[in-house]
PDB file of N, CA and C in Angstrom:
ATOM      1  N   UNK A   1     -23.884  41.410  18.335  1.00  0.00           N
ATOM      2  CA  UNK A   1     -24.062  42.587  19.169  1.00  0.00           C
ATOM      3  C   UNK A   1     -22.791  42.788  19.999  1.00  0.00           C
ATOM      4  N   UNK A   2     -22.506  43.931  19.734  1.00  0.00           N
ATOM      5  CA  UNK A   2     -20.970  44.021  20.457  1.00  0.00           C
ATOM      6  C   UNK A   2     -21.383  44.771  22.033  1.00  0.00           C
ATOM      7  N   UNK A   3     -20.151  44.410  23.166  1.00  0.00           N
ATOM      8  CA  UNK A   3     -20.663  45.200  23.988  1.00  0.00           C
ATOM      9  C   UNK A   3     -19.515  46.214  24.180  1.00  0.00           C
ATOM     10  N   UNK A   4     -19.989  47.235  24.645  1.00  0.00           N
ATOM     11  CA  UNK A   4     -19.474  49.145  24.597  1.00  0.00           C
ATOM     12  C   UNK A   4     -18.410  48.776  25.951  1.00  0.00           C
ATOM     13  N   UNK A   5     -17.067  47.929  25.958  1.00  0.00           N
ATOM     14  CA  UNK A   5     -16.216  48.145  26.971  1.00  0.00           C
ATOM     15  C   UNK A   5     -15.681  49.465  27.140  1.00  0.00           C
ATOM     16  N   UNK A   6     -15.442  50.091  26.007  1.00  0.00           N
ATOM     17  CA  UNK A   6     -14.639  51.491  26.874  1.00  0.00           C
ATOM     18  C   UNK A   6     -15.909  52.482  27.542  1.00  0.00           C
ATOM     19  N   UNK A   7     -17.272  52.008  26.779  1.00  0.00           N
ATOM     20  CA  UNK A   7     -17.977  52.805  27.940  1.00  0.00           C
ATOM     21  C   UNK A   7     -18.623  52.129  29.720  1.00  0.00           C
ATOM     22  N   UNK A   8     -18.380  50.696  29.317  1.00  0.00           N
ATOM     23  CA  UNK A   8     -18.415  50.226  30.947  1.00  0.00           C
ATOM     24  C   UNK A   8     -17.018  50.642  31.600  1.00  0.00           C
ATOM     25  N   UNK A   9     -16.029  50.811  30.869  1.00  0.00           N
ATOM     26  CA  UNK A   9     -14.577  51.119  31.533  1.00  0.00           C
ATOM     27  C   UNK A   9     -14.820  52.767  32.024  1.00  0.00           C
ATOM     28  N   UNK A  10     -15.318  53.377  31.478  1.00  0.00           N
ATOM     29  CA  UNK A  10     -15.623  54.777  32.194  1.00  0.00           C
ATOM     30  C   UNK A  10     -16.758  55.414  32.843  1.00  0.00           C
ATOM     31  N   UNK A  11     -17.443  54.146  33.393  1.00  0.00           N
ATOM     32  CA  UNK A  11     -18.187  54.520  34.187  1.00  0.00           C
ATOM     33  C   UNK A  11     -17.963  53.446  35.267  1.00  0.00           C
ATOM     34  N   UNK A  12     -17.001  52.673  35.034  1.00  0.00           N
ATOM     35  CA  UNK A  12     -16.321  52.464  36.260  1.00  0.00           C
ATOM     36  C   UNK A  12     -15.211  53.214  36.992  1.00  0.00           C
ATOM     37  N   UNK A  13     -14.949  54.417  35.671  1.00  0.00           N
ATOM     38  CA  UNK A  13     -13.849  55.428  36.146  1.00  0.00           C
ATOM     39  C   UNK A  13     -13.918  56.334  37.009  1.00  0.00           C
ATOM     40  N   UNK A  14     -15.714  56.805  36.834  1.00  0.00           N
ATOM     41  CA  UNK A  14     -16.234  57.553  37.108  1.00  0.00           C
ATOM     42  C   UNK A  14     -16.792  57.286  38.785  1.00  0.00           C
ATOM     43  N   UNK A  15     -17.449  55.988  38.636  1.00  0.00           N
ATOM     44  CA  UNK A  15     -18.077  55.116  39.846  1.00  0.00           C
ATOM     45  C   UNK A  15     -16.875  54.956  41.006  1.00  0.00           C
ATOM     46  N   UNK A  16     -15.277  54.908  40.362  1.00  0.00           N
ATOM     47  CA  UNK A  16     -14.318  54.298  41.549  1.00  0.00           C
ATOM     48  C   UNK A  16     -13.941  55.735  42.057  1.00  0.00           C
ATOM     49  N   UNK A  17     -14.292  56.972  41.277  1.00  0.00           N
ATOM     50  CA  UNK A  17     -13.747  58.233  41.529  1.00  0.00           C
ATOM     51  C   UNK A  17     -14.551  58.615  42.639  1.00  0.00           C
ATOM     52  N   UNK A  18     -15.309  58.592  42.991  1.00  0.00           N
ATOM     53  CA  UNK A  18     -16.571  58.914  43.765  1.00  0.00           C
ATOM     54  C   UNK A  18     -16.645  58.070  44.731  1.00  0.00           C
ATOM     55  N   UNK A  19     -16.230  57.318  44.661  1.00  0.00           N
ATOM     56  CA  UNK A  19     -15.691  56.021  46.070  1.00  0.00           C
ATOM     57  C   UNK A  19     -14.630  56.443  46.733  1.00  0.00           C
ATOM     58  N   UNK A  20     -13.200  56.873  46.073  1.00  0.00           N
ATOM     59  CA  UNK A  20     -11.810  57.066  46.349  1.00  0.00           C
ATOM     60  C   UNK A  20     -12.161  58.253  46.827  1.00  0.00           C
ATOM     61  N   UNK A  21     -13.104  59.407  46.085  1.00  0.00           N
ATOM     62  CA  UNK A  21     -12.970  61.088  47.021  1.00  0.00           C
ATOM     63  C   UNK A  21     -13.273  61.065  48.259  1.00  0.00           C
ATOM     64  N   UNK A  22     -14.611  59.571  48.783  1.00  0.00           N
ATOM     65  CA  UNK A  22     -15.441  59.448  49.871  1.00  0.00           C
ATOM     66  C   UNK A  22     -14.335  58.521  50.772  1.00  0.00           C
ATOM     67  N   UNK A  23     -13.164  57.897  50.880  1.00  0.00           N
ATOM     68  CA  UNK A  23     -12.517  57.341  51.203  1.00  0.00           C
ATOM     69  C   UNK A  23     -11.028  58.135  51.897  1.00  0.00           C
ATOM     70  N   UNK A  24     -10.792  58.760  50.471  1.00  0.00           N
ATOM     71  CA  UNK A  24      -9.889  59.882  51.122  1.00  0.00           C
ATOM     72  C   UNK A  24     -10.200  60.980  52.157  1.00  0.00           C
ATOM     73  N   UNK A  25     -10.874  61.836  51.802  1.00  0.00           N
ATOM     74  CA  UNK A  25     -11.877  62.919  51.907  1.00  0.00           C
ATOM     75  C   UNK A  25     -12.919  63.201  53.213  1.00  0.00           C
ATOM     76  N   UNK A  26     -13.784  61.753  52.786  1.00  0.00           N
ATOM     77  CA  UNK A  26     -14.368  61.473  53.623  1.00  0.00           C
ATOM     78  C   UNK A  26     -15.888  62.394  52.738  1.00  0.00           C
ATOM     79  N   UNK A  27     -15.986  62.422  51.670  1.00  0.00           N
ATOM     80  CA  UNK A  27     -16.601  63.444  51.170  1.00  0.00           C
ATOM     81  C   UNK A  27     -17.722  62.769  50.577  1.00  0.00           C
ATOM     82  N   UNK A  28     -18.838  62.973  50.596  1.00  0.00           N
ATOM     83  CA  UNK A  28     -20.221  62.564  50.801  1.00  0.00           C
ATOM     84  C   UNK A  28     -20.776  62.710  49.660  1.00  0.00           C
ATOM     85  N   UNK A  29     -20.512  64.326  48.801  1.00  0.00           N
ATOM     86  CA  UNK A  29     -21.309  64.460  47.683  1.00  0.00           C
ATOM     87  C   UNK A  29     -20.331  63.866  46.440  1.00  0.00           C
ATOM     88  N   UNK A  30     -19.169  63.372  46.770  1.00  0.00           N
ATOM     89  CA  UNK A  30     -17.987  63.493  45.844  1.00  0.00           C
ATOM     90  C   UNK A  30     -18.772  61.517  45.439  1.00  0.00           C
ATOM     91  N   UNK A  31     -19.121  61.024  46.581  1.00  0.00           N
ATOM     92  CA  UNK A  31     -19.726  59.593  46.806  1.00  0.00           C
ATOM     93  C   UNK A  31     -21.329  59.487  45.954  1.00  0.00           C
ATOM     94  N   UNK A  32     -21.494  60.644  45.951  1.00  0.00           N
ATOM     95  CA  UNK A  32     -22.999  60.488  45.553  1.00  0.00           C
ATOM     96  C   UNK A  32     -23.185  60.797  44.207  1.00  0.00           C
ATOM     97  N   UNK A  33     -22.250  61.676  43.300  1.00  0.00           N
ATOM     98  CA  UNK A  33     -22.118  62.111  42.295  1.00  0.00           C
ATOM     99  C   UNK A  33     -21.552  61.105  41.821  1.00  0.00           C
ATOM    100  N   UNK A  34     -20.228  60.353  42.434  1.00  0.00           N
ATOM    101  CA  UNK A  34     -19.755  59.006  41.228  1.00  0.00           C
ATOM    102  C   UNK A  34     -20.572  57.883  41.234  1.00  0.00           C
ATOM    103  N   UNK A  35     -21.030  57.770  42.341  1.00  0.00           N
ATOM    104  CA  UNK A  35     -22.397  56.956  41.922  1.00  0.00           C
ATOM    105  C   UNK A  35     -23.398  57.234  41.158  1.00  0.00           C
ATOM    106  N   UNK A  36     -24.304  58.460  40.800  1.00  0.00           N
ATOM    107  CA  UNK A  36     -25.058  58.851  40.538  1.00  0.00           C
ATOM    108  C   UNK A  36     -24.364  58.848  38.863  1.00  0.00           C
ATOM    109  N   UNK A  37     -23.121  59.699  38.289  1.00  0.00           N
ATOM    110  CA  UNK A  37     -22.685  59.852  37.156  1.00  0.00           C
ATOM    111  C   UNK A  37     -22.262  58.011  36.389  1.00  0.00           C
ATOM    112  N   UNK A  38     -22.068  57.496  37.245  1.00  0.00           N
ATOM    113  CA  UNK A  38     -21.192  56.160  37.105  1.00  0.00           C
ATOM    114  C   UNK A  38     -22.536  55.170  36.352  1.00  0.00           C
ATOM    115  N   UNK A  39     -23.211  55.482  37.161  1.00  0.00           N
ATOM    116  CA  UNK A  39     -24.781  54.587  36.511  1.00  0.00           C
ATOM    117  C   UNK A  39     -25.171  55.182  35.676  1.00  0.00           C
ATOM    118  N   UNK A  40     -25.246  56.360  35.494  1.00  0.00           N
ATOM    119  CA  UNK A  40     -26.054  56.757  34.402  1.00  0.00           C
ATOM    120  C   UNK A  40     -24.907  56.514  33.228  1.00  0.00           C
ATOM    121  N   UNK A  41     -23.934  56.628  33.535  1.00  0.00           N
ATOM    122  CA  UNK A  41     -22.726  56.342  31.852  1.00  0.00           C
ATOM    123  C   UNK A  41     -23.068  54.023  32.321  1.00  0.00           C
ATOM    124  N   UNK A  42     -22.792  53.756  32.972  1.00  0.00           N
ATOM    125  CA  UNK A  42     -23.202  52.426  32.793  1.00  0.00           C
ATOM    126  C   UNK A  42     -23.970  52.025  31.946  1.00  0.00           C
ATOM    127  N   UNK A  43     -25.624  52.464  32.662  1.00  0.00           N
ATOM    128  CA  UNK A  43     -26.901  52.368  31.799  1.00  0.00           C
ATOM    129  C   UNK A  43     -26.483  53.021  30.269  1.00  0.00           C
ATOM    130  N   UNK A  44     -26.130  54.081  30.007  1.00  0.00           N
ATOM    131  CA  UNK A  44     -25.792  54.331  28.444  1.00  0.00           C
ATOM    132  C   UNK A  44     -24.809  53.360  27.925  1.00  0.00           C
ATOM    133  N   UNK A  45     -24.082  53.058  28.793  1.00  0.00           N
ATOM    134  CA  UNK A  45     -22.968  52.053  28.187  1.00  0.00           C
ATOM    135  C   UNK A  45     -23.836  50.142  27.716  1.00  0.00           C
ATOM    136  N   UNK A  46     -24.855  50.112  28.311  1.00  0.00           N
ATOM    137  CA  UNK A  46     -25.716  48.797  28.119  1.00  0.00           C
ATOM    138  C   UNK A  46     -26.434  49.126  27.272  1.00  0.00           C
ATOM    139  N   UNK A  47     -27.017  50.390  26.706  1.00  0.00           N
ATOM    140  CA  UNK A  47     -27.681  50.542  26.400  1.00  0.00           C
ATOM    141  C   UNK A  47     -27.255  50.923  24.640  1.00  0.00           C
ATOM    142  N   UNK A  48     -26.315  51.538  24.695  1.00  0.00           N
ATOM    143  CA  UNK A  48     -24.860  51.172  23.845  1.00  0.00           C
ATOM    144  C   UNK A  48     -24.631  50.112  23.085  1.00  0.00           C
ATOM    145  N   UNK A  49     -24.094  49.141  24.156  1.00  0.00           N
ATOM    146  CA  UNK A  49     -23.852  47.389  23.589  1.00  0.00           C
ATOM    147  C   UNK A  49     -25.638  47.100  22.765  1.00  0.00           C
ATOM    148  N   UNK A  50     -26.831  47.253  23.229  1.00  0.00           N
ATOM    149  CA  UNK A  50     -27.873  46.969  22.748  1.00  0.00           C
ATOM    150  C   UNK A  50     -28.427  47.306  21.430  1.00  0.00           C
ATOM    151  N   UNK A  51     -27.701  49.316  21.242  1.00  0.00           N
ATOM    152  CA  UNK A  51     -28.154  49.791  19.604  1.00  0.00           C
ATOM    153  C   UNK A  51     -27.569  50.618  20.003  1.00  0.00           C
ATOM    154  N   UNK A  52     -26.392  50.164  19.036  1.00  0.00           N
ATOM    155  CA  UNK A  52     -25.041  50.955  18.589  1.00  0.00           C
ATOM    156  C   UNK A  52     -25.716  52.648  17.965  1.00  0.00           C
ATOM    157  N   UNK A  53     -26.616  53.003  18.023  1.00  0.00           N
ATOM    158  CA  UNK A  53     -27.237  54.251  17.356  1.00  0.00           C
ATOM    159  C   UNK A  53     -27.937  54.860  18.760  1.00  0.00           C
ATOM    160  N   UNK A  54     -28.383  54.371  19.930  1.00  0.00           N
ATOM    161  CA  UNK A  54     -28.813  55.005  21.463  1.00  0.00           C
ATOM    162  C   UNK A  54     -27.521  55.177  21.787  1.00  0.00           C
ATOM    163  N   UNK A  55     -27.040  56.480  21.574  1.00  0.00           N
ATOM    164  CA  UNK A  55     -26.078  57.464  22.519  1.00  0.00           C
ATOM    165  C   UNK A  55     -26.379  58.364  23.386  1.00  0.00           C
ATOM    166  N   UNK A  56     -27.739  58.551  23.491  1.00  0.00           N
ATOM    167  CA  UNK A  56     -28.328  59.744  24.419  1.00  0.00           C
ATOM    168  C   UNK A  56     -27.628  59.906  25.462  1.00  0.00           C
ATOM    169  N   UNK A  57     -28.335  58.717  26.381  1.00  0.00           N
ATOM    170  CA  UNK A  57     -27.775  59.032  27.577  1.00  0.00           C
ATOM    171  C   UNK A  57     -26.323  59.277  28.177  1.00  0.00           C
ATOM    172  N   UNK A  58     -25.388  58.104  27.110  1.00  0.00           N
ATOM    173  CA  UNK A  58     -23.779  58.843  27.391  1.00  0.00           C
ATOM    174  C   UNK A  58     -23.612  59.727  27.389  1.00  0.00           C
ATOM    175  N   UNK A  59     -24.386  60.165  26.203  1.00  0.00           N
ATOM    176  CA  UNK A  59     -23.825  61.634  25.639  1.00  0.00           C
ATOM    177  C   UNK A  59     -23.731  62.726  26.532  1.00  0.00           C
ATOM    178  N   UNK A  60     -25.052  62.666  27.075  1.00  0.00           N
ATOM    179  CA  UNK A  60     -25.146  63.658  27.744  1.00  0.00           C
ATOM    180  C   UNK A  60     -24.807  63.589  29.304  1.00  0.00           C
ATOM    181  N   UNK A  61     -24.729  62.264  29.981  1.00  0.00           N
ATOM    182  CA  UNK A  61     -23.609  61.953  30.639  1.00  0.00           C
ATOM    183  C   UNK A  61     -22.273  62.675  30.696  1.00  0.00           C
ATOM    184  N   UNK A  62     -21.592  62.324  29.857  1.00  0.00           N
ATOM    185  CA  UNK A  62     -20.243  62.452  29.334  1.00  0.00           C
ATOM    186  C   UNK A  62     -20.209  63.790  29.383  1.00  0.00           C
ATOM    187  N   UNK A  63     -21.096  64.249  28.469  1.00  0.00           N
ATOM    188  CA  UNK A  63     -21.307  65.879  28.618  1.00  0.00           C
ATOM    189  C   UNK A  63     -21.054  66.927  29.583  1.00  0.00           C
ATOM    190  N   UNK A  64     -22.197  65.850  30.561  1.00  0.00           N
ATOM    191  CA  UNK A  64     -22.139  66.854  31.826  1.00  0.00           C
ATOM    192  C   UNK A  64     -21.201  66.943  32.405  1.00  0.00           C
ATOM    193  N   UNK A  65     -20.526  65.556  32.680  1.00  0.00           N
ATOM    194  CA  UNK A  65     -19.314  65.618  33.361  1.00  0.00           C
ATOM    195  C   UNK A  65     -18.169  66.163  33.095  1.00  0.00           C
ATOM    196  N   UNK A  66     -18.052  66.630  31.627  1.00  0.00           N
ATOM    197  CA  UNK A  66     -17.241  67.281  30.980  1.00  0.00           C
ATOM    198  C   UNK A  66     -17.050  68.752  31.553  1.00  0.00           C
ATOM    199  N   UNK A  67     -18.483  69.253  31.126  1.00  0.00           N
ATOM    200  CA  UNK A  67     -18.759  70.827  31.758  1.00  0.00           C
ATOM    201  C   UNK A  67     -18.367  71.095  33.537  1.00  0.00           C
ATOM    202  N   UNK A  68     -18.795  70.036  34.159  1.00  0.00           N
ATOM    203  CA  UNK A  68     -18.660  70.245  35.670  1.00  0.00           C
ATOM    204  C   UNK A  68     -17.317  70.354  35.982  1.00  0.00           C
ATOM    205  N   UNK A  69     -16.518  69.261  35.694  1.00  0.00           N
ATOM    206  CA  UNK A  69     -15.239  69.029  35.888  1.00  0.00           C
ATOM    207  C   UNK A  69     -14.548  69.563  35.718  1.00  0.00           C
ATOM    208  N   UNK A  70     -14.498  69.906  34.156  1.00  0.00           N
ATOM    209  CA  UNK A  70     -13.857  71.110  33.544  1.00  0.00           C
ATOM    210  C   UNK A  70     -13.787  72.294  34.320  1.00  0.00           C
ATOM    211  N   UNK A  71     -15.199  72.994  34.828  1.00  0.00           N
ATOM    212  CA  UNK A  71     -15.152  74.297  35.103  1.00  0.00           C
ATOM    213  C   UNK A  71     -14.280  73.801  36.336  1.00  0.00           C
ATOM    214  N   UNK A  72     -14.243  72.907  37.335  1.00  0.00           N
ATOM    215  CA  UNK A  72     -13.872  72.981  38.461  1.00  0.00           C
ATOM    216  C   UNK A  72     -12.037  72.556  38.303  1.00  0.00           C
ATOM    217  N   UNK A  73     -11.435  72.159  36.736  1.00  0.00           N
ATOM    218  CA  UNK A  73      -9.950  72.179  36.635  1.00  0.00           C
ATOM    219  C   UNK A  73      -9.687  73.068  36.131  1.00  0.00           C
ATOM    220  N   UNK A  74     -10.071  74.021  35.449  1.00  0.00           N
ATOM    221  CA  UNK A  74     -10.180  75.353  35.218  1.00  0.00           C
ATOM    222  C   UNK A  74     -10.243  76.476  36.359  1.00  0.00           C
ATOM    223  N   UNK A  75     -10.745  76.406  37.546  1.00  0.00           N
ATOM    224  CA  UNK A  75     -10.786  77.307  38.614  1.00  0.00           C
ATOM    225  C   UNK A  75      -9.659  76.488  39.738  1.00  0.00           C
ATOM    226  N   UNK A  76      -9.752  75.292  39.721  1.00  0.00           N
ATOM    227  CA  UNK A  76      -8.687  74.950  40.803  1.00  0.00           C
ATOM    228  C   UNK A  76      -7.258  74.534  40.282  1.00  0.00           C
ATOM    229  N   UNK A  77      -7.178  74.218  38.858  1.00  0.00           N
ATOM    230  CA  UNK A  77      -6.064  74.102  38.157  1.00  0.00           C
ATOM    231  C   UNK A  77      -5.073  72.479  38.741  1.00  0.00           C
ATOM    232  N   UNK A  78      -6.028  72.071  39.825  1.00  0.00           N
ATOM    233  CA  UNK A  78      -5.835  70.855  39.842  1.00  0.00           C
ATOM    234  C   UNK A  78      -6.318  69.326  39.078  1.00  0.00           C
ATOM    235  N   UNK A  79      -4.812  68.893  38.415  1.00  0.00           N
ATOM    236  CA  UNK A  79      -5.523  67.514  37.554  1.00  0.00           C
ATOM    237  C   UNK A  79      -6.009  66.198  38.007  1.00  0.00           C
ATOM    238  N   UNK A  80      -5.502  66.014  39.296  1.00  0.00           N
ATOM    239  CA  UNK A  80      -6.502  65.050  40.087  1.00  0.00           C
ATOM    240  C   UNK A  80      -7.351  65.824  40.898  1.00  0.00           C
ATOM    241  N   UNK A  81      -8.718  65.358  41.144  1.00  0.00           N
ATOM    242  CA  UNK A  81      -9.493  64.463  39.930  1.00  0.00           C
ATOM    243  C   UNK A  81     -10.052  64.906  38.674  1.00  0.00           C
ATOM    244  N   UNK A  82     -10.534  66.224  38.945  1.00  0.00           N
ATOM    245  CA  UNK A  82     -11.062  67.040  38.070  1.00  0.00           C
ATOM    246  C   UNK A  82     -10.634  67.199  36.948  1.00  0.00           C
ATOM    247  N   UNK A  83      -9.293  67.380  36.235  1.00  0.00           N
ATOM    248  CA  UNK A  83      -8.536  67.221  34.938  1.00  0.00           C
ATOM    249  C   UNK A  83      -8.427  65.718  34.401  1.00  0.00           C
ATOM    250  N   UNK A  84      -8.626  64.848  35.028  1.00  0.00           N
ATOM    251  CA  UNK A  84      -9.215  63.972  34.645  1.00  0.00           C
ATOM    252  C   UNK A  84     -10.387  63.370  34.568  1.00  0.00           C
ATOM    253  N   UNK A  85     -11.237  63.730  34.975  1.00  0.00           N
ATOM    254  CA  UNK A  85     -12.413  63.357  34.445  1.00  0.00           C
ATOM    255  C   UNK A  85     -12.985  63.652  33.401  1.00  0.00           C
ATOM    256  N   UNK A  86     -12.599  65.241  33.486  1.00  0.00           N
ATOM    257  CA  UNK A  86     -12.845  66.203  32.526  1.00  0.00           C
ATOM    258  C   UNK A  86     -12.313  65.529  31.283  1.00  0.00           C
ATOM    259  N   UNK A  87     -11.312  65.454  31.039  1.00  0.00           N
ATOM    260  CA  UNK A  87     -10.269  64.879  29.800  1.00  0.00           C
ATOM    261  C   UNK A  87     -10.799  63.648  29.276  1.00  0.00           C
ATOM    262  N   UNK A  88     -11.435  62.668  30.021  1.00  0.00           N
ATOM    263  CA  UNK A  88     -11.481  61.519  29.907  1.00  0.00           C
ATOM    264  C   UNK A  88     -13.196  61.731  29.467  1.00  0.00           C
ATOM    265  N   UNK A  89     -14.038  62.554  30.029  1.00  0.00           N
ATOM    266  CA  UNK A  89     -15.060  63.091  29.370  1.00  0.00           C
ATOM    267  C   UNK A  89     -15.461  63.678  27.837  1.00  0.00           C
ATOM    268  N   UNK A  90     -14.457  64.715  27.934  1.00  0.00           N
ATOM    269  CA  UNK A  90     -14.345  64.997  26.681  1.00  0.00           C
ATOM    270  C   UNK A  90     -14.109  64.137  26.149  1.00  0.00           C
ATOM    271  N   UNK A  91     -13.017  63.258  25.558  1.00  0.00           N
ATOM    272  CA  UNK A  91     -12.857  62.005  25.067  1.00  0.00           C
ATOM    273  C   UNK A  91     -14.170  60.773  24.686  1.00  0.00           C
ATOM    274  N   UNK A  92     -14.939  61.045  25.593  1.00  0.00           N
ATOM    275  CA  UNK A  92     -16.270  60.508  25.328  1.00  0.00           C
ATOM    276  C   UNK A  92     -17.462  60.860  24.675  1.00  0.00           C
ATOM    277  N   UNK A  93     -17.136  62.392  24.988  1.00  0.00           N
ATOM    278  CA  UNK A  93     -18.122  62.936  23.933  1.00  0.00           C
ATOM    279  C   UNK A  93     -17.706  62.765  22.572  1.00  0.00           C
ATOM    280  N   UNK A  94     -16.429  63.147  22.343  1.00  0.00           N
ATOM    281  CA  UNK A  94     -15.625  62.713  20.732  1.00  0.00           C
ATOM    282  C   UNK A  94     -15.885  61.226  20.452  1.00  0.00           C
ATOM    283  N   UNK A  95     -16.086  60.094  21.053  1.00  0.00           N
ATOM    284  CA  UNK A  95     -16.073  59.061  20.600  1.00  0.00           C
ATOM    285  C   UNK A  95     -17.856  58.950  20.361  1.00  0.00           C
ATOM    286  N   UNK A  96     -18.293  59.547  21.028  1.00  0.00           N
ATOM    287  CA  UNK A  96     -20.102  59.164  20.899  1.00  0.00           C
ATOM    288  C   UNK A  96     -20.420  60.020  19.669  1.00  0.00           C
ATOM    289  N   UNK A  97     -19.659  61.289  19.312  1.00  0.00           N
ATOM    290  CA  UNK A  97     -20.285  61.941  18.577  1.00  0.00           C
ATOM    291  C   UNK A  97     -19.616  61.310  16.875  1.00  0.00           C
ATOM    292  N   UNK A  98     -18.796  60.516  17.531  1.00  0.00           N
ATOM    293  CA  UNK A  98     -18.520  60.001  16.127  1.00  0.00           C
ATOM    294  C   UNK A  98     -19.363  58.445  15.664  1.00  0.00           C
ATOM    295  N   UNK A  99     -19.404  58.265  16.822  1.00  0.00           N
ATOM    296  CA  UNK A  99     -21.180  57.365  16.724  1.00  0.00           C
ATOM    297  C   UNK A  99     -22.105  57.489  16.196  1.00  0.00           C
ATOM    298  N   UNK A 100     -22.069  59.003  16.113  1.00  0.00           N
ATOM    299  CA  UNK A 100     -23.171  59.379  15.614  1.00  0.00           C
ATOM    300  C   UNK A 100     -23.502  60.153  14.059  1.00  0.00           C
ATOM    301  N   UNK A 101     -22.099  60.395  13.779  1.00  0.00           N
ATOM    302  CA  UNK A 101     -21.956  60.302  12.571  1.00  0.00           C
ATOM    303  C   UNK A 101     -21.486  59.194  11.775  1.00  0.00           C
ATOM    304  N   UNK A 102     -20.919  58.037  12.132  1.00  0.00           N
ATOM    305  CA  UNK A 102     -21.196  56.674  11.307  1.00  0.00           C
ATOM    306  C   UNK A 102     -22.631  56.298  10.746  1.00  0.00           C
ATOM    307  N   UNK A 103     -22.509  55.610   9.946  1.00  0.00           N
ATOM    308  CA  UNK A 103     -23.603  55.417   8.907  1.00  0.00           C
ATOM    309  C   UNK A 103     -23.553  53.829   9.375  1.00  0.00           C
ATOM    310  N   UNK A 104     -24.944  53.616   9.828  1.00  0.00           N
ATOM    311  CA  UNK A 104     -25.166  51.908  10.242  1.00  0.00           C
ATOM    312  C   UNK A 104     -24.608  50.963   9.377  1.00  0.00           C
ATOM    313  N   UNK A 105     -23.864  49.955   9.625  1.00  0.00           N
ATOM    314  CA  UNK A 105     -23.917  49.135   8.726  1.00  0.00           C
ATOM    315  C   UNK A 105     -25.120  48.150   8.105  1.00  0.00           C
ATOM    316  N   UNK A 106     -24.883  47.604   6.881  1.00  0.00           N
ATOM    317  CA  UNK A 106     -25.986  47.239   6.436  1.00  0.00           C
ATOM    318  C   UNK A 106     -25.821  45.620   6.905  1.00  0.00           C
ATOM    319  N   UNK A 107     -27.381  45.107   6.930  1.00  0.00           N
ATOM    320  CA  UNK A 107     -27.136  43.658   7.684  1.00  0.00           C
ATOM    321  C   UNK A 107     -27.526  43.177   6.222  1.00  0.00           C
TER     322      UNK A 107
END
């Protein structure tokens, strides 16, 4: 059973982003969202390492954060943080969705 490091690595990306906005900032929802996004890509990321075929919850994780972020580096045209998350989101959806078109291996 392998475990899903690049998806514990980005939801620690996600989890330290949401710490650093509340640090800089001083910003509350920026704290509550990387926590809130950070666990839920965690939990998909364990859940991941467990059956390489449960992508749900990244997915749509990844997803969301894709859409949010995006719209908000798209209107502010700033790449920290938002162009990166976004980027690094997308990137996740491409790797899950190719998860999901692999064909299990046979035991």
């Amino acid at each position: 059973m392998a475990v899903d490091w690049i998806g514990f690595g980005y939801a620690a990306l996600v989890t330290s982003g949401g710490v650093i906005g509340y640090a800089k900032a001083g910003s509350v929802p920026s704290l509550a969202a990387g926590l809130l996004f950070g666990s839920l890509a965690g939990l998909g990321a364990y859940q991941l390492s467990q059956n390489p075929s449960n992508v749900w919850i990244s997915l749509i994780t990844s997803g969301t954060l894709t859409a949010i972020m995006g719209t908000r580096f798209y209107n502010s045209g700033k790449f920290m943080p938002a162009g990166l998350i976004a980027g690094v989101s997308l990137l996740m959806v491409g790797r899950l969705a190719m998860k999901m078109v692999e064909k299990p291996h046979e035991k």
